[in-house]
PDB file of N, CA and C in Angstrom:
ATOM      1  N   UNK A   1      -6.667 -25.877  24.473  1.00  0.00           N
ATOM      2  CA  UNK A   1      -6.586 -25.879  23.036  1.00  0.00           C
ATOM      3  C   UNK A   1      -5.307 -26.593  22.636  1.00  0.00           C
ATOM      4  N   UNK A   2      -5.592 -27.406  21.529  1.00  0.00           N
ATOM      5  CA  UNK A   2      -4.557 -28.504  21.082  1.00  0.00           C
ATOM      6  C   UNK A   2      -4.266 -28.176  19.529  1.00  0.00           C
ATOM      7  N   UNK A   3      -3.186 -27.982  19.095  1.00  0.00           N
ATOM      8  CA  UNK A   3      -2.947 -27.710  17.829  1.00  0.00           C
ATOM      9  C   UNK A   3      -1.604 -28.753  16.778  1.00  0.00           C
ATOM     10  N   UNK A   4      -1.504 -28.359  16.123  1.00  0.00           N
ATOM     11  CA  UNK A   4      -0.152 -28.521  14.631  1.00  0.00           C
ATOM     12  C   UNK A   4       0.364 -27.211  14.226  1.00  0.00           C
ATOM     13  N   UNK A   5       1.648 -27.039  14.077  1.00  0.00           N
ATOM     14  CA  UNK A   5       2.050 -25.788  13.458  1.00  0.00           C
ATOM     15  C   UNK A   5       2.486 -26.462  11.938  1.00  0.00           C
ATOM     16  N   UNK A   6       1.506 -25.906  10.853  1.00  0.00           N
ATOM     17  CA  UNK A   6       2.452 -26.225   9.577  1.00  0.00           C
ATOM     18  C   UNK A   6       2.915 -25.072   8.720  1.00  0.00           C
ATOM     19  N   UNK A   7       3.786 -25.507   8.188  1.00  0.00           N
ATOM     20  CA  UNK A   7       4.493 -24.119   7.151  1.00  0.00           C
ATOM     21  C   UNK A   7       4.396 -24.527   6.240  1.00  0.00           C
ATOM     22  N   UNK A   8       4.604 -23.475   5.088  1.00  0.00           N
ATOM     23  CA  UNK A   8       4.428 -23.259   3.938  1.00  0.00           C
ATOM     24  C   UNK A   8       4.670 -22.042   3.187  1.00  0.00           C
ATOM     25  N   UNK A   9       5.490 -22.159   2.133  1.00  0.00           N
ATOM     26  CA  UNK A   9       6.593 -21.201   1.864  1.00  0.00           C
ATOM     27  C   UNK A   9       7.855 -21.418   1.118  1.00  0.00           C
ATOM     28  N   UNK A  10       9.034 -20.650   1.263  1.00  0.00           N
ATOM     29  CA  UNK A  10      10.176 -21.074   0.848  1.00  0.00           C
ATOM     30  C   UNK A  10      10.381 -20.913  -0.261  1.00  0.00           C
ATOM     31  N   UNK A  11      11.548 -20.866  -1.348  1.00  0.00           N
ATOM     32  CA  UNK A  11      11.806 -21.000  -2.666  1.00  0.00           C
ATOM     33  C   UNK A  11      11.335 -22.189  -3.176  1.00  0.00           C
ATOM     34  N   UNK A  12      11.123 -21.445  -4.709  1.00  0.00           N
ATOM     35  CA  UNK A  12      10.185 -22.959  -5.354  1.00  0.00           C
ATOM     36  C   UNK A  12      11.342 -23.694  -5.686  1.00  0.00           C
ATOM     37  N   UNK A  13      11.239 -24.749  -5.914  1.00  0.00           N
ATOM     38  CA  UNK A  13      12.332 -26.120  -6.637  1.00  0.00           C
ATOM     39  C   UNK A  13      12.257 -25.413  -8.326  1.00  0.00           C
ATOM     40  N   UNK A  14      13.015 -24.631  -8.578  1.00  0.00           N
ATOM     41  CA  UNK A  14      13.069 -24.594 -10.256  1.00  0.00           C
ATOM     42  C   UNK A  14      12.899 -25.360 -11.297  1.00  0.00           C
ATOM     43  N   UNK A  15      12.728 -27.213 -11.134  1.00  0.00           N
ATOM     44  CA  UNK A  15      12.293 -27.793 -11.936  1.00  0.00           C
ATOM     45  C   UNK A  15      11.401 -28.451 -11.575  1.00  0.00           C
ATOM     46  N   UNK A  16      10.488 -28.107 -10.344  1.00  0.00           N
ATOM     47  CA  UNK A  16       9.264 -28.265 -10.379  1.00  0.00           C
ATOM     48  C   UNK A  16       8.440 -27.402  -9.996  1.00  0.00           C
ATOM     49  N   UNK A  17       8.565 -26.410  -9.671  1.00  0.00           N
ATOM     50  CA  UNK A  17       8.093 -25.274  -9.450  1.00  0.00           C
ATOM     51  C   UNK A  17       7.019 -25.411  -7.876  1.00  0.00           C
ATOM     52  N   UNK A  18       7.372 -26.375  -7.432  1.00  0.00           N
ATOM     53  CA  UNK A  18       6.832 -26.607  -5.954  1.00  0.00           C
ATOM     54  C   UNK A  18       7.716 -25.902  -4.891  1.00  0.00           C
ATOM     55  N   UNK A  19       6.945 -24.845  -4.312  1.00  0.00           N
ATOM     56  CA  UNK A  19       7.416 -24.796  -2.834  1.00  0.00           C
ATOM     57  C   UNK A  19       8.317 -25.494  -1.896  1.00  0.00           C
ATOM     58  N   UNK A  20       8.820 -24.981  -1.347  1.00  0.00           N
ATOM     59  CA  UNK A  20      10.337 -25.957  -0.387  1.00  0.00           C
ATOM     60  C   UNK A  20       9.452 -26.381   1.089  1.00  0.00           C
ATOM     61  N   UNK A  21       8.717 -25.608   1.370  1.00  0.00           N
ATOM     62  CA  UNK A  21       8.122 -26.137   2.677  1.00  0.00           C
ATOM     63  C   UNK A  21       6.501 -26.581   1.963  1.00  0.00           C
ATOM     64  N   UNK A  22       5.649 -27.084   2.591  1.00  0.00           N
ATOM     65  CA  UNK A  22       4.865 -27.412   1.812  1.00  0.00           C
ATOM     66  C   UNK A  22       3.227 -28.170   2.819  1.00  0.00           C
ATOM     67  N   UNK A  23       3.877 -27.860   4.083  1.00  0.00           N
ATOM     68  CA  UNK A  23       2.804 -28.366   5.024  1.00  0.00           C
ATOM     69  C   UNK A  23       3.089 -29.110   6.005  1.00  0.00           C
ATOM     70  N   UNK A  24       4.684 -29.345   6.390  1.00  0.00           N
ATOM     71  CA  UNK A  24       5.270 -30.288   6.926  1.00  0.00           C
ATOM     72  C   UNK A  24       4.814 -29.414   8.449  1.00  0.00           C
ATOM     73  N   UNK A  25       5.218 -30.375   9.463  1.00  0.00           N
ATOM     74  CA  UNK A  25       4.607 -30.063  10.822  1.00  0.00           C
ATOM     75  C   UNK A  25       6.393 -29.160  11.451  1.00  0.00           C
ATOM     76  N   UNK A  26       6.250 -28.153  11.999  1.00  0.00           N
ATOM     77  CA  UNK A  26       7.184 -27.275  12.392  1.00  0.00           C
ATOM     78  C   UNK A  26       7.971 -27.457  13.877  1.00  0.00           C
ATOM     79  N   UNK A  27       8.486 -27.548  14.339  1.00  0.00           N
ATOM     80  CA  UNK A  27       9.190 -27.724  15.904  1.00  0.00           C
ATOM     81  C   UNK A  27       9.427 -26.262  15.880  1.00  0.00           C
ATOM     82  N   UNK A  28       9.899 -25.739  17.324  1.00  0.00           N
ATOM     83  CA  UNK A  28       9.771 -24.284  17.810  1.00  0.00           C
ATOM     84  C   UNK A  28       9.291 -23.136  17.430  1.00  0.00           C
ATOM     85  N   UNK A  29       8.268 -23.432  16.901  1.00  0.00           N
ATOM     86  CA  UNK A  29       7.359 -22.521  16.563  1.00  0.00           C
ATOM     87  C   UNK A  29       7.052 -21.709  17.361  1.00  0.00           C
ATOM     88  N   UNK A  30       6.906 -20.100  17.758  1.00  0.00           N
ATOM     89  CA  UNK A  30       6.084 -19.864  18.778  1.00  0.00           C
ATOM     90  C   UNK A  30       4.450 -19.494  18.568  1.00  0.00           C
ATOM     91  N   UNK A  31       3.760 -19.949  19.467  1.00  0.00           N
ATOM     92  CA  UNK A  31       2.352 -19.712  18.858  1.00  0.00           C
ATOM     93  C   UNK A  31       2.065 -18.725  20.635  1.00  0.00           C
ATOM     94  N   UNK A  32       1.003 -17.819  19.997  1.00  0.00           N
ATOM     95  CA  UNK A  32       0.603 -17.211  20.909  1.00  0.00           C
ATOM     96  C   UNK A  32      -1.160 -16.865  21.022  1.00  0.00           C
ATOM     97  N   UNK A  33      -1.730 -16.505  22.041  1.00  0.00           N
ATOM     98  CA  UNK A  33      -3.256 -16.237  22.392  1.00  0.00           C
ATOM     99  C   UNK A  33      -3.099 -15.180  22.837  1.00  0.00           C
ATOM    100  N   UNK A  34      -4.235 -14.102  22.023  1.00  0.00           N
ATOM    101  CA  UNK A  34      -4.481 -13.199  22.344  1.00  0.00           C
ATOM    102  C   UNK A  34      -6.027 -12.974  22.748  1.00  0.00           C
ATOM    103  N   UNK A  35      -5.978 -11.808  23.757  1.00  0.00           N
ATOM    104  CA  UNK A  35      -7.520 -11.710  24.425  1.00  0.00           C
ATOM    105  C   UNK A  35      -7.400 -10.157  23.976  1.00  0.00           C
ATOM    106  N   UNK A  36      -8.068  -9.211  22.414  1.00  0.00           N
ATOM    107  CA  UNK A  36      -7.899  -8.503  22.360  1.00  0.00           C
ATOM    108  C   UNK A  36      -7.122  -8.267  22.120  1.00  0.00           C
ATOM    109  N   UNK A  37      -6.090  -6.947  22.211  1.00  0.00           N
ATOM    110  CA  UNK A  37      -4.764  -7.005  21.731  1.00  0.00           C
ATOM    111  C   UNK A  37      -3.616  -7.243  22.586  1.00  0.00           C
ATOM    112  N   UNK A  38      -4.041  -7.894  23.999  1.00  0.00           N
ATOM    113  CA  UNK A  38      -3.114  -8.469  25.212  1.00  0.00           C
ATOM    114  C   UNK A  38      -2.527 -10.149  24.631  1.00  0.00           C
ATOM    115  N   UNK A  39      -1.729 -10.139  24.504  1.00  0.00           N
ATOM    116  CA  UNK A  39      -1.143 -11.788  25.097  1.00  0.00           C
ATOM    117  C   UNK A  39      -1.282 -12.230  25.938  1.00  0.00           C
ATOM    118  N   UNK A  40      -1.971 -13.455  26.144  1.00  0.00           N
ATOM    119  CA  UNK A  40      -2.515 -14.158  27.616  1.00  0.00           C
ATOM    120  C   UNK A  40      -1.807 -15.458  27.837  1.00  0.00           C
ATOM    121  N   UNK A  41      -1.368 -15.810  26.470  1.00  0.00           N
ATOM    122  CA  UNK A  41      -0.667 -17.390  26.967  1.00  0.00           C
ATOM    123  C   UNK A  41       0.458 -17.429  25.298  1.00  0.00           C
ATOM    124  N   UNK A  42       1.518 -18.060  25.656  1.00  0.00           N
ATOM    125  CA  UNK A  42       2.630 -18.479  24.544  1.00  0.00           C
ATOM    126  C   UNK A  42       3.110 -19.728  25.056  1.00  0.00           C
ATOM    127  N   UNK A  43       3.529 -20.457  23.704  1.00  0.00           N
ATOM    128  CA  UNK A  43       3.809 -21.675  24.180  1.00  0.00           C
ATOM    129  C   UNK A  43       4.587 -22.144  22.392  1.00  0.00           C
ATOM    130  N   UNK A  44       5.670 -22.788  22.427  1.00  0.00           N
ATOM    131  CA  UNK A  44       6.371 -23.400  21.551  1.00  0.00           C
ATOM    132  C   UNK A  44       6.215 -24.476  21.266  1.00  0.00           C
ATOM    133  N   UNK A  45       5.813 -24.752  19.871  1.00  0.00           N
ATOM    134  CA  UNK A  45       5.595 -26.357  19.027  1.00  0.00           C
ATOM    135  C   UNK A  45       6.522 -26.853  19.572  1.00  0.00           C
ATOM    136  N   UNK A  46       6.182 -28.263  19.740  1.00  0.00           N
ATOM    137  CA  UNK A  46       7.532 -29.439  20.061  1.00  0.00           C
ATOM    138  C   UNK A  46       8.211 -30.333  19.010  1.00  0.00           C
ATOM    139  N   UNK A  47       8.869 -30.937  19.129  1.00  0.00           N
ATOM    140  CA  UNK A  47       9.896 -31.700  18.062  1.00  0.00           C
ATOM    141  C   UNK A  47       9.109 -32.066  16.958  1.00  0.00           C
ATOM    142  N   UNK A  48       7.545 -32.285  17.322  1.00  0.00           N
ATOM    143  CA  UNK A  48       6.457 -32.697  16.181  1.00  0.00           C
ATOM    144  C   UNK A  48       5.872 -32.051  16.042  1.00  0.00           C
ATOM    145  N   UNK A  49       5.935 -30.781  16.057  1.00  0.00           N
ATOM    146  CA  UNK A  49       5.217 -29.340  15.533  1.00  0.00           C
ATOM    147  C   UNK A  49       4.047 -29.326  16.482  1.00  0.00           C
ATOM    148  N   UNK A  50       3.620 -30.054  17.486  1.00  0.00           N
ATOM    149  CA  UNK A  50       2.169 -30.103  18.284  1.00  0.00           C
ATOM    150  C   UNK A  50       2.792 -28.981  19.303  1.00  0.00           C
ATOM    151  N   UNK A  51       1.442 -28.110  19.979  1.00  0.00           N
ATOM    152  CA  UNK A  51       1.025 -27.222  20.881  1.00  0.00           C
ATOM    153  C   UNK A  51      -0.183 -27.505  21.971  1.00  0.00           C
ATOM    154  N   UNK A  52       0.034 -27.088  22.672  1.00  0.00           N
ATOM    155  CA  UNK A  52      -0.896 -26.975  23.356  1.00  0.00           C
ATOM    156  C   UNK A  52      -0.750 -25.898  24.542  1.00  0.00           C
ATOM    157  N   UNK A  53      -2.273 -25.004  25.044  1.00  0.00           N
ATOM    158  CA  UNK A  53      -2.166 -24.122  25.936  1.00  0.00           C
ATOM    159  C   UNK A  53      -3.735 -24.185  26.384  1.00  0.00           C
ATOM    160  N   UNK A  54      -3.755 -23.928  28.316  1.00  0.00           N
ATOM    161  CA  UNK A  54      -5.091 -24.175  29.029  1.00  0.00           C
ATOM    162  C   UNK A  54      -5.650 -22.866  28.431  1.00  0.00           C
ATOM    163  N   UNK A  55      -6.717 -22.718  28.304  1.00  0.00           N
ATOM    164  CA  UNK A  55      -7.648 -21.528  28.388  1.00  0.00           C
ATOM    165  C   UNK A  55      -9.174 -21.439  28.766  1.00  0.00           C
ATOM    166  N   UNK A  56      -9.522 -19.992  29.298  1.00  0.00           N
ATOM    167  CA  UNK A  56     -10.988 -20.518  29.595  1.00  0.00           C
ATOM    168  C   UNK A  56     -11.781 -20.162  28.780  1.00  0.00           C
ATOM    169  N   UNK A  57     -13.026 -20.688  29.066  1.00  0.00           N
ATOM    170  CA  UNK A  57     -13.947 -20.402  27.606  1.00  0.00           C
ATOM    171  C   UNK A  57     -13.827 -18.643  26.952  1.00  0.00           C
ATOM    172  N   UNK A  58     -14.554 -19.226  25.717  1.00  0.00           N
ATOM    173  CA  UNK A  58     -14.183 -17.363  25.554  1.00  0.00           C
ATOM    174  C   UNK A  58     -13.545 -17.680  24.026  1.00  0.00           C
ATOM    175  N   UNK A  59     -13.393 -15.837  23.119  1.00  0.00           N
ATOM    176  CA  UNK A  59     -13.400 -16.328  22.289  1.00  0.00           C
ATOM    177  C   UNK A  59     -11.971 -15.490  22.375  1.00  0.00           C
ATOM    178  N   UNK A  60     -11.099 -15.770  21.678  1.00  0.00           N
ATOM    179  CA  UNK A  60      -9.517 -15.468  21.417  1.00  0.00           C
ATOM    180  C   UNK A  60      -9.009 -15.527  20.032  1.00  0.00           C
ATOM    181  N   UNK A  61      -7.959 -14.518  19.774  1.00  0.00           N
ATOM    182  CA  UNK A  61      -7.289 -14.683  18.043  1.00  0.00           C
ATOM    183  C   UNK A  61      -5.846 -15.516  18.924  1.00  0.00           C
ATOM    184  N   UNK A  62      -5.644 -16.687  17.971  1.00  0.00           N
ATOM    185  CA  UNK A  62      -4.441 -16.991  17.923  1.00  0.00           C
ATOM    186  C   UNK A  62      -3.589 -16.785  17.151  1.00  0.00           C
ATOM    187  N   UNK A  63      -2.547 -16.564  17.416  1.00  0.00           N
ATOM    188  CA  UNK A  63      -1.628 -15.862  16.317  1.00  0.00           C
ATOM    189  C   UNK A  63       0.104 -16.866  16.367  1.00  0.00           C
ATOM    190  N   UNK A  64       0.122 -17.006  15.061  1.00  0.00           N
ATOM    191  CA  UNK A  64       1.015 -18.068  14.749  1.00  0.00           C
ATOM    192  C   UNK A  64       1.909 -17.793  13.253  1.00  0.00           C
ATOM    193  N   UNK A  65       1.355 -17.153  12.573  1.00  0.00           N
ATOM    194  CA  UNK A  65       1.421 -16.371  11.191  1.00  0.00           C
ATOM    195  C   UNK A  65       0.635 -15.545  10.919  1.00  0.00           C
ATOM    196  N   UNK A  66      -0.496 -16.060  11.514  1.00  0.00           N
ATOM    197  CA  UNK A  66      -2.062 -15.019  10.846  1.00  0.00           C
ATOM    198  C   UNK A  66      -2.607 -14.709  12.209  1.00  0.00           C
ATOM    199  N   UNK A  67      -3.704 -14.263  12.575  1.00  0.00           N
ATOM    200  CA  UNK A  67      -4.992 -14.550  13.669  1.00  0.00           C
ATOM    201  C   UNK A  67      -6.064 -14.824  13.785  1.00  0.00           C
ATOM    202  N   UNK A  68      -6.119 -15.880  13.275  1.00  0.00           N
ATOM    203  CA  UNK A  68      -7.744 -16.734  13.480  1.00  0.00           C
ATOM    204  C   UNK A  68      -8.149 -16.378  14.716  1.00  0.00           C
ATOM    205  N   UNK A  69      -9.382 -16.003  14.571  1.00  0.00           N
ATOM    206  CA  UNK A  69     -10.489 -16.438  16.340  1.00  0.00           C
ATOM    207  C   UNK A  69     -11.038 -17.959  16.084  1.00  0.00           C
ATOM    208  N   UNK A  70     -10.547 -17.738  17.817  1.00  0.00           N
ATOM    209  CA  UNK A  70     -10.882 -19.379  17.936  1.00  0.00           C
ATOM    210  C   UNK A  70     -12.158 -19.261  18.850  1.00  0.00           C
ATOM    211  N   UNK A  71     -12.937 -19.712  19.459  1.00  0.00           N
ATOM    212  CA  UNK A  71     -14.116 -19.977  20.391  1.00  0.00           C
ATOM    213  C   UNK A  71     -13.574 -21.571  21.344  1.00  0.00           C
ATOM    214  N   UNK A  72     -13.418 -20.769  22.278  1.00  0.00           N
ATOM    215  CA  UNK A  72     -13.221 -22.509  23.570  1.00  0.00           C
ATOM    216  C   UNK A  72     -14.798 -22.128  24.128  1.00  0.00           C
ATOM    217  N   UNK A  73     -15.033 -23.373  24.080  1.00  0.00           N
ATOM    218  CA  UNK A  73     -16.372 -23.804  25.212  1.00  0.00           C
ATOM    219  C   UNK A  73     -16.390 -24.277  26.007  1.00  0.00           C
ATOM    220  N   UNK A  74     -16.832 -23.929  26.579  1.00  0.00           N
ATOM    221  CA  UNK A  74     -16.922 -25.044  28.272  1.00  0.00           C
ATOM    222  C   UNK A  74     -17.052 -26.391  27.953  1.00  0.00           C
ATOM    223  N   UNK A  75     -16.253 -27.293  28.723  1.00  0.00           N
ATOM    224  CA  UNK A  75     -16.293 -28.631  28.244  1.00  0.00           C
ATOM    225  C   UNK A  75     -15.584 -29.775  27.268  1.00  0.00           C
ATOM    226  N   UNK A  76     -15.293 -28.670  26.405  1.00  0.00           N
ATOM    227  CA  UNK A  76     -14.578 -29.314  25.026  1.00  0.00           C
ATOM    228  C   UNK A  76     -13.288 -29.140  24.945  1.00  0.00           C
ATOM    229  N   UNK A  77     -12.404 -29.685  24.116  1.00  0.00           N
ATOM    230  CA  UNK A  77     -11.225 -29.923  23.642  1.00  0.00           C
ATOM    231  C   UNK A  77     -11.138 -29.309  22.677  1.00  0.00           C
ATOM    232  N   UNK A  78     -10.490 -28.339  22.043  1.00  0.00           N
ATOM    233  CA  UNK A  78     -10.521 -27.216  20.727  1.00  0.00           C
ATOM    234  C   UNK A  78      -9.217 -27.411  20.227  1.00  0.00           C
ATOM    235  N   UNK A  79      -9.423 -27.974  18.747  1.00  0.00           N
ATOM    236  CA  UNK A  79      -7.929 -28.387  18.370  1.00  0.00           C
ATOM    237  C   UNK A  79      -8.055 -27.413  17.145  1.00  0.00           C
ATOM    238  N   UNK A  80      -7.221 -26.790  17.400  1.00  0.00           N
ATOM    239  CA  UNK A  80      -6.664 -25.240  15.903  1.00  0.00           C
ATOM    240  C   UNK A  80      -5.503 -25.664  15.029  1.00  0.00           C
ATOM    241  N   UNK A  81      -5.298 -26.448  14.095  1.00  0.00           N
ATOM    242  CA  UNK A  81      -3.724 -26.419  13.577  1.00  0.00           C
ATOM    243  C   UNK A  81      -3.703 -24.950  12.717  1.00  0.00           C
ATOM    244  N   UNK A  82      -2.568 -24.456  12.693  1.00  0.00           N
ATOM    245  CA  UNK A  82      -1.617 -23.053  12.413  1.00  0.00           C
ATOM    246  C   UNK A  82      -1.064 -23.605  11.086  1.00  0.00           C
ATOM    247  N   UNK A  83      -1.742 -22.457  10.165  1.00  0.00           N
ATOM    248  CA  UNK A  83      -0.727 -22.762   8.683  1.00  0.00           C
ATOM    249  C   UNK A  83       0.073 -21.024   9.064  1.00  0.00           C
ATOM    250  N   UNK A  84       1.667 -21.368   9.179  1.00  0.00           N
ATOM    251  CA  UNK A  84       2.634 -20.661   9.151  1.00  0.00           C
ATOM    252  C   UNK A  84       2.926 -20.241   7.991  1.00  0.00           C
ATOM    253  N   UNK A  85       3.165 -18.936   7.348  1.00  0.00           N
ATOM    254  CA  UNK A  85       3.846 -18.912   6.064  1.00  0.00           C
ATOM    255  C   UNK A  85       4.646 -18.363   5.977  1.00  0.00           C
ATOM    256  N   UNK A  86       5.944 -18.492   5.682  1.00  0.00           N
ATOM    257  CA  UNK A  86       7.400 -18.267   5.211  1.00  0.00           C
ATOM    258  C   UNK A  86       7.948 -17.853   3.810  1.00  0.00           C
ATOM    259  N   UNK A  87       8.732 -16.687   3.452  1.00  0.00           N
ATOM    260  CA  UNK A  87       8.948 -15.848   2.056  1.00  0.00           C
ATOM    261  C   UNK A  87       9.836 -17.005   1.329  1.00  0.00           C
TER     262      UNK A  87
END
């Protein structure tokens, strides 16, 4: 599984009322896979917010801010990007 960590969050800009983070791609992020409520694999965004971790088929919550289930299949390449959110 191949991912993006983006955030989103932060104090708004007071004269535009936009958010300070806003979707930008994150570096050291930690993202983690869970099988159930075990951790099976962790692995940290790199300088360009990208991840990646082997897994076998099967279905897993990844957890990064939230926990989406993801489904890997035999065969395929499963790319998840992570919306992070920050106060």
């Amino acid at each position: 599984m191949v991912g993006q960590v983006h955030i989103y969050g932060g104090p708004a800009n007071p004269k535009t009322g936009r958010m300070a983070l806003n979707g930008q791609a994150e570096a050291d992020w930690q993202v983690i896979v869970l099988s159930g409520t075990t951790a099976i694999a962790k692995t940290t965004s790199n300088s360009r917010g990208y991840y990646s971790v082997w897994l076998l088929p099967g279905a897993y919550h990844l957890w990064c801010s939230g926990a989406p289930v993801v489904v890997i299949l035999p065969g395929q390449q499963t790319r998840v990007d992570c919306r992070a959110d920050v106060p």
